[in-house]
N, C-alpha and C. Protein backbone atom coordinates (compact mmCIF):
# COMPACT_ATOMS: atom_id res chain seq x y z
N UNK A 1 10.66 -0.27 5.49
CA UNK A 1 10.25 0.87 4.69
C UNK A 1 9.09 1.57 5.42
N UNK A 2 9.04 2.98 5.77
CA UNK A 2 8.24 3.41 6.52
C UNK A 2 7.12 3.85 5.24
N UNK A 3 6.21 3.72 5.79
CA UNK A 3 4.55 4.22 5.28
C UNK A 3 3.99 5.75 5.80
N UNK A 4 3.90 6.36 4.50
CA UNK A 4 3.43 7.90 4.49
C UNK A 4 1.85 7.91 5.02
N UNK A 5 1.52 8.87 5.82
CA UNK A 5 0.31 9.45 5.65
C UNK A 5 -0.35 9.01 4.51
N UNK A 6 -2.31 8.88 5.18
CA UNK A 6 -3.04 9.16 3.81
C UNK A 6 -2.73 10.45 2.95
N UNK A 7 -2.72 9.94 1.40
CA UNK A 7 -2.63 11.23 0.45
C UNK A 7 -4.24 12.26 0.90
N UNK A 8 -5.30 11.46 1.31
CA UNK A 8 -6.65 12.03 0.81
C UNK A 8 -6.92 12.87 2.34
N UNK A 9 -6.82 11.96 3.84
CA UNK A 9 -7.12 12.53 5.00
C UNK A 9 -6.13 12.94 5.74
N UNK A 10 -4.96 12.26 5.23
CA UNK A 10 -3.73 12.68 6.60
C UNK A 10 -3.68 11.74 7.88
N UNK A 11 -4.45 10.70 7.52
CA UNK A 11 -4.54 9.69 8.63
C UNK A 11 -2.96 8.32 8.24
N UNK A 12 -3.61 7.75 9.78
CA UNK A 12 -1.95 6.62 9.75
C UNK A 12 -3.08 5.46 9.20
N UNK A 13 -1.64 5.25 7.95
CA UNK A 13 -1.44 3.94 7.04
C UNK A 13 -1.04 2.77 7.79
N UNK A 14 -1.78 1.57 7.09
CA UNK A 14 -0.66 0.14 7.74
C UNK A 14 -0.67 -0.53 6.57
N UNK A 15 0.33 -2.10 6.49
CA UNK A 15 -0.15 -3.07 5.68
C UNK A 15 -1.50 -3.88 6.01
N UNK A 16 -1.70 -4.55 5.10
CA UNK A 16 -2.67 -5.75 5.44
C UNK A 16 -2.92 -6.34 4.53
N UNK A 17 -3.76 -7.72 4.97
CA UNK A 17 -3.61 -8.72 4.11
C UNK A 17 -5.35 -9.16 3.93
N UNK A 18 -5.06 -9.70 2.77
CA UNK A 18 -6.49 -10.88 2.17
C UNK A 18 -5.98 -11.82 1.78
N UNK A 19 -6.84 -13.37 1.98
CA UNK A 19 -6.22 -14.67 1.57
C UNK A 19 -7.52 -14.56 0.83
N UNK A 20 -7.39 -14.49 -0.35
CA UNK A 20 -8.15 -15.91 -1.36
C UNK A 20 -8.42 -16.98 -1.51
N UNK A 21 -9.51 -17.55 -1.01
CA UNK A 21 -10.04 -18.94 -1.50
C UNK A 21 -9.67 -19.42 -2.69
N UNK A 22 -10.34 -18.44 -3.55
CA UNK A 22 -10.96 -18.65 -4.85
C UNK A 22 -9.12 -19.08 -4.98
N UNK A 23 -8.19 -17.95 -5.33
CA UNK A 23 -7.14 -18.40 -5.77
C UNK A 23 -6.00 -18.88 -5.08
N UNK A 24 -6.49 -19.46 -3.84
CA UNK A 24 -5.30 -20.00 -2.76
C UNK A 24 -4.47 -18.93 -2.67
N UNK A 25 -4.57 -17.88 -2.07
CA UNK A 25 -3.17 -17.13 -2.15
C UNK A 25 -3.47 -15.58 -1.41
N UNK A 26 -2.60 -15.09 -1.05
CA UNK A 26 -2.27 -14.12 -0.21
C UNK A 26 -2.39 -12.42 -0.84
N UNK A 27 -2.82 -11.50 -0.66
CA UNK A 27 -2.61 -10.28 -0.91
C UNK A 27 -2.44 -9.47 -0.07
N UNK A 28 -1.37 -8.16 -0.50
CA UNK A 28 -1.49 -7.31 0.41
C UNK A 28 -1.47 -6.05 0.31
N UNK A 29 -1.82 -4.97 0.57
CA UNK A 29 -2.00 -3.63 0.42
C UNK A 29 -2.04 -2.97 1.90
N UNK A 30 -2.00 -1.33 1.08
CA UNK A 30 -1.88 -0.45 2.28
C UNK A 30 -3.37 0.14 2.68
N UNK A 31 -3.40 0.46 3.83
CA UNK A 31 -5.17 0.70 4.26
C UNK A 31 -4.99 1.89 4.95
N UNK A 32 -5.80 2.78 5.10
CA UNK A 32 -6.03 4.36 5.69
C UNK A 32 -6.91 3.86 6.85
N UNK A 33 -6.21 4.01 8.13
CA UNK A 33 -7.18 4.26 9.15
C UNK A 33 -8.05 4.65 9.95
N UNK A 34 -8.00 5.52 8.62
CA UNK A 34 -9.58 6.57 9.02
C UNK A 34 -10.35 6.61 7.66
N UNK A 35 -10.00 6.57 7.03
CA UNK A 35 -10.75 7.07 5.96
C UNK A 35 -10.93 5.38 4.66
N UNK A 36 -10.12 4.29 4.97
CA UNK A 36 -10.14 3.36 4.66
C UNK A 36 -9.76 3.78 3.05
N UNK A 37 -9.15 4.54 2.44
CA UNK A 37 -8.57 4.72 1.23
C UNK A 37 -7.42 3.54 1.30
N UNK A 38 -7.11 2.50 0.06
CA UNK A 38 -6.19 1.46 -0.13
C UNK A 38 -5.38 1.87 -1.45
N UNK A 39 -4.54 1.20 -1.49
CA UNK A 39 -3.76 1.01 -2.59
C UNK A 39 -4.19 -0.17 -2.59
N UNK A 40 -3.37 -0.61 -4.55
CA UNK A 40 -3.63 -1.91 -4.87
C UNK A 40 -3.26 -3.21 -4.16
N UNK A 41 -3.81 -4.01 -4.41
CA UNK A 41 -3.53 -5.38 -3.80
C UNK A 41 -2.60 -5.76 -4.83
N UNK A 42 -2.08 -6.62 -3.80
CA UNK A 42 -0.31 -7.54 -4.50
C UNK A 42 -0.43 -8.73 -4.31
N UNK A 43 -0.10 -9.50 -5.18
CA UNK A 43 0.06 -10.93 -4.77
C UNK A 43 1.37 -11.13 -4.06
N UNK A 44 1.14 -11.43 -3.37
CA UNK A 44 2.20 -12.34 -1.95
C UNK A 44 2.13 -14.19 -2.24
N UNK A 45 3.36 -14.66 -2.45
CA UNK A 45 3.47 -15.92 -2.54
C UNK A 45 3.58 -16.46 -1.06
N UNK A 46 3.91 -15.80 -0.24
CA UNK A 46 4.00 -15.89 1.57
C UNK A 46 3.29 -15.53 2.39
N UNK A 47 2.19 -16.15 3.05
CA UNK A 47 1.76 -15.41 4.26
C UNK A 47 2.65 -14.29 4.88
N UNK A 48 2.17 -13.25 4.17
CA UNK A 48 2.87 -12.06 5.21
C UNK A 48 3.50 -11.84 6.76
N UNK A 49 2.53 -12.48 7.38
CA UNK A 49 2.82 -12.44 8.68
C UNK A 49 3.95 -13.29 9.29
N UNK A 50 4.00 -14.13 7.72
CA UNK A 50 4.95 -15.55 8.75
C UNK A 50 6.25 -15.24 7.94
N UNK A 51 6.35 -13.89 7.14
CA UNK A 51 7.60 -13.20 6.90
C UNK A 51 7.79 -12.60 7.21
N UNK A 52 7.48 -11.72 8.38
CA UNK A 52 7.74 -9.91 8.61
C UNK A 52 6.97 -9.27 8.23
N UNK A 53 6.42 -9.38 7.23
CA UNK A 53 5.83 -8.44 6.25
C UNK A 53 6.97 -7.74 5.78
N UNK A 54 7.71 -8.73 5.14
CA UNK A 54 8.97 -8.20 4.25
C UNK A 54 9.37 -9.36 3.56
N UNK A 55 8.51 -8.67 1.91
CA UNK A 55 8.68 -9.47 0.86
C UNK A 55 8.52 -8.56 -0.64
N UNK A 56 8.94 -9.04 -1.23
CA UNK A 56 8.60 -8.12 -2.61
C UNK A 56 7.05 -7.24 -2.33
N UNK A 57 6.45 -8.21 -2.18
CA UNK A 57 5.10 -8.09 -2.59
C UNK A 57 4.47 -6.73 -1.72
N UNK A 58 4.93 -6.54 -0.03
CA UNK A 58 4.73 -5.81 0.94
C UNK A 58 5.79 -4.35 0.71
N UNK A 59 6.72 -4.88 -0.16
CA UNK A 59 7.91 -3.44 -0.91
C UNK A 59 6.46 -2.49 -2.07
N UNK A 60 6.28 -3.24 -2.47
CA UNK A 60 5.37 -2.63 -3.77
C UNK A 60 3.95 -2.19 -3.41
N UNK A 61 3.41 -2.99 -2.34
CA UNK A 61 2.10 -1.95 -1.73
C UNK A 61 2.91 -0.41 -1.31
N UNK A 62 3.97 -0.82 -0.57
CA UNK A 62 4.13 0.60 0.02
C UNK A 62 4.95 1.49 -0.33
N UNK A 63 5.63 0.83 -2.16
CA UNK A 63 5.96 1.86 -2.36
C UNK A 63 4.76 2.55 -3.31
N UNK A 64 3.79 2.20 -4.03
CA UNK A 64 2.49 2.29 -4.63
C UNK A 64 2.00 3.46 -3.64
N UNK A 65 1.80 3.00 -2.47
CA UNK A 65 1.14 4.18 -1.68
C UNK A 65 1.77 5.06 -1.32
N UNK A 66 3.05 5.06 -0.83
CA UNK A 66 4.01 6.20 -0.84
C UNK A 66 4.42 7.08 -2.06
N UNK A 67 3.68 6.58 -3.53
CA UNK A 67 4.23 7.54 -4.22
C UNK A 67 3.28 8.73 -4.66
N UNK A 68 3.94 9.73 -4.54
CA UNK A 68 2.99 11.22 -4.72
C UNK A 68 3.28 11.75 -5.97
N UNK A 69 2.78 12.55 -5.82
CA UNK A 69 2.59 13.63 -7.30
C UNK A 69 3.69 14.61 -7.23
N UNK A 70 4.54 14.50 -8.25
CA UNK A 70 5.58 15.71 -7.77
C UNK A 70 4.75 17.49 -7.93
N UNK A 71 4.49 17.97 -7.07
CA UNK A 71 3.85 19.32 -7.42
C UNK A 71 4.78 20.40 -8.31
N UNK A 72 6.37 20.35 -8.28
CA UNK A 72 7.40 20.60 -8.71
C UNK A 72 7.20 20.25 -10.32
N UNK A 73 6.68 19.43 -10.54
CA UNK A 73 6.98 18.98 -12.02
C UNK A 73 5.77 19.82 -12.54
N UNK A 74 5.02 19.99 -12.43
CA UNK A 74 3.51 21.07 -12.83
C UNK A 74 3.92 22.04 -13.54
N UNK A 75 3.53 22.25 -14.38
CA UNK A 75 3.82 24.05 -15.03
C UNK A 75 2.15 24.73 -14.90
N UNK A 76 2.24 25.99 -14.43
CA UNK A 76 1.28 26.89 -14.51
C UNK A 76 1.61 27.94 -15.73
N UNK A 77 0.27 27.87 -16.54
CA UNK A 77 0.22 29.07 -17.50
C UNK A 77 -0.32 30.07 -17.06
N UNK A 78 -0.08 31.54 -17.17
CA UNK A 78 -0.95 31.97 -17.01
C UNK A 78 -1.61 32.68 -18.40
């Protein structure tokens, strides 16, 4: 699944990950490489890395960050 541009700078997105101590366990989200804007963190039952980074959990960061605002759906009054 390819990863959109930041919504905020227009910079290139990646995945990435945090392991938790506290809760033994893996998260992952999308990160802005310039501007460090994220989407939410996901729980990952898998070290990401030692799947591809293809798991539910890495589907739902990026579709979270890939989703936009339809500008189409807006009504203007005047």
């Amino acid at each position: 699944m390819e990863i959109k541009t930041c919504p905020f700078c227009g910079g290139r997105a990646c995945l990435n990950s945090n392991y938790s101590y506290k809760t033994r366990s893996y998260f992952v989200f999308v990160k802005c490489n310039v501007c460090n804007a994220q989407s939410k963190p996901y729980y990952s039952p898998d070290e990401p890395e030692k799947v591809g980074w293809k798991n539910d959990s890495c589907n739902d960061a990026i579709e979270a960050w890939n989703l936009r605002a339809d500008e189409k759906s807006y009504t203007v009054y005047d």
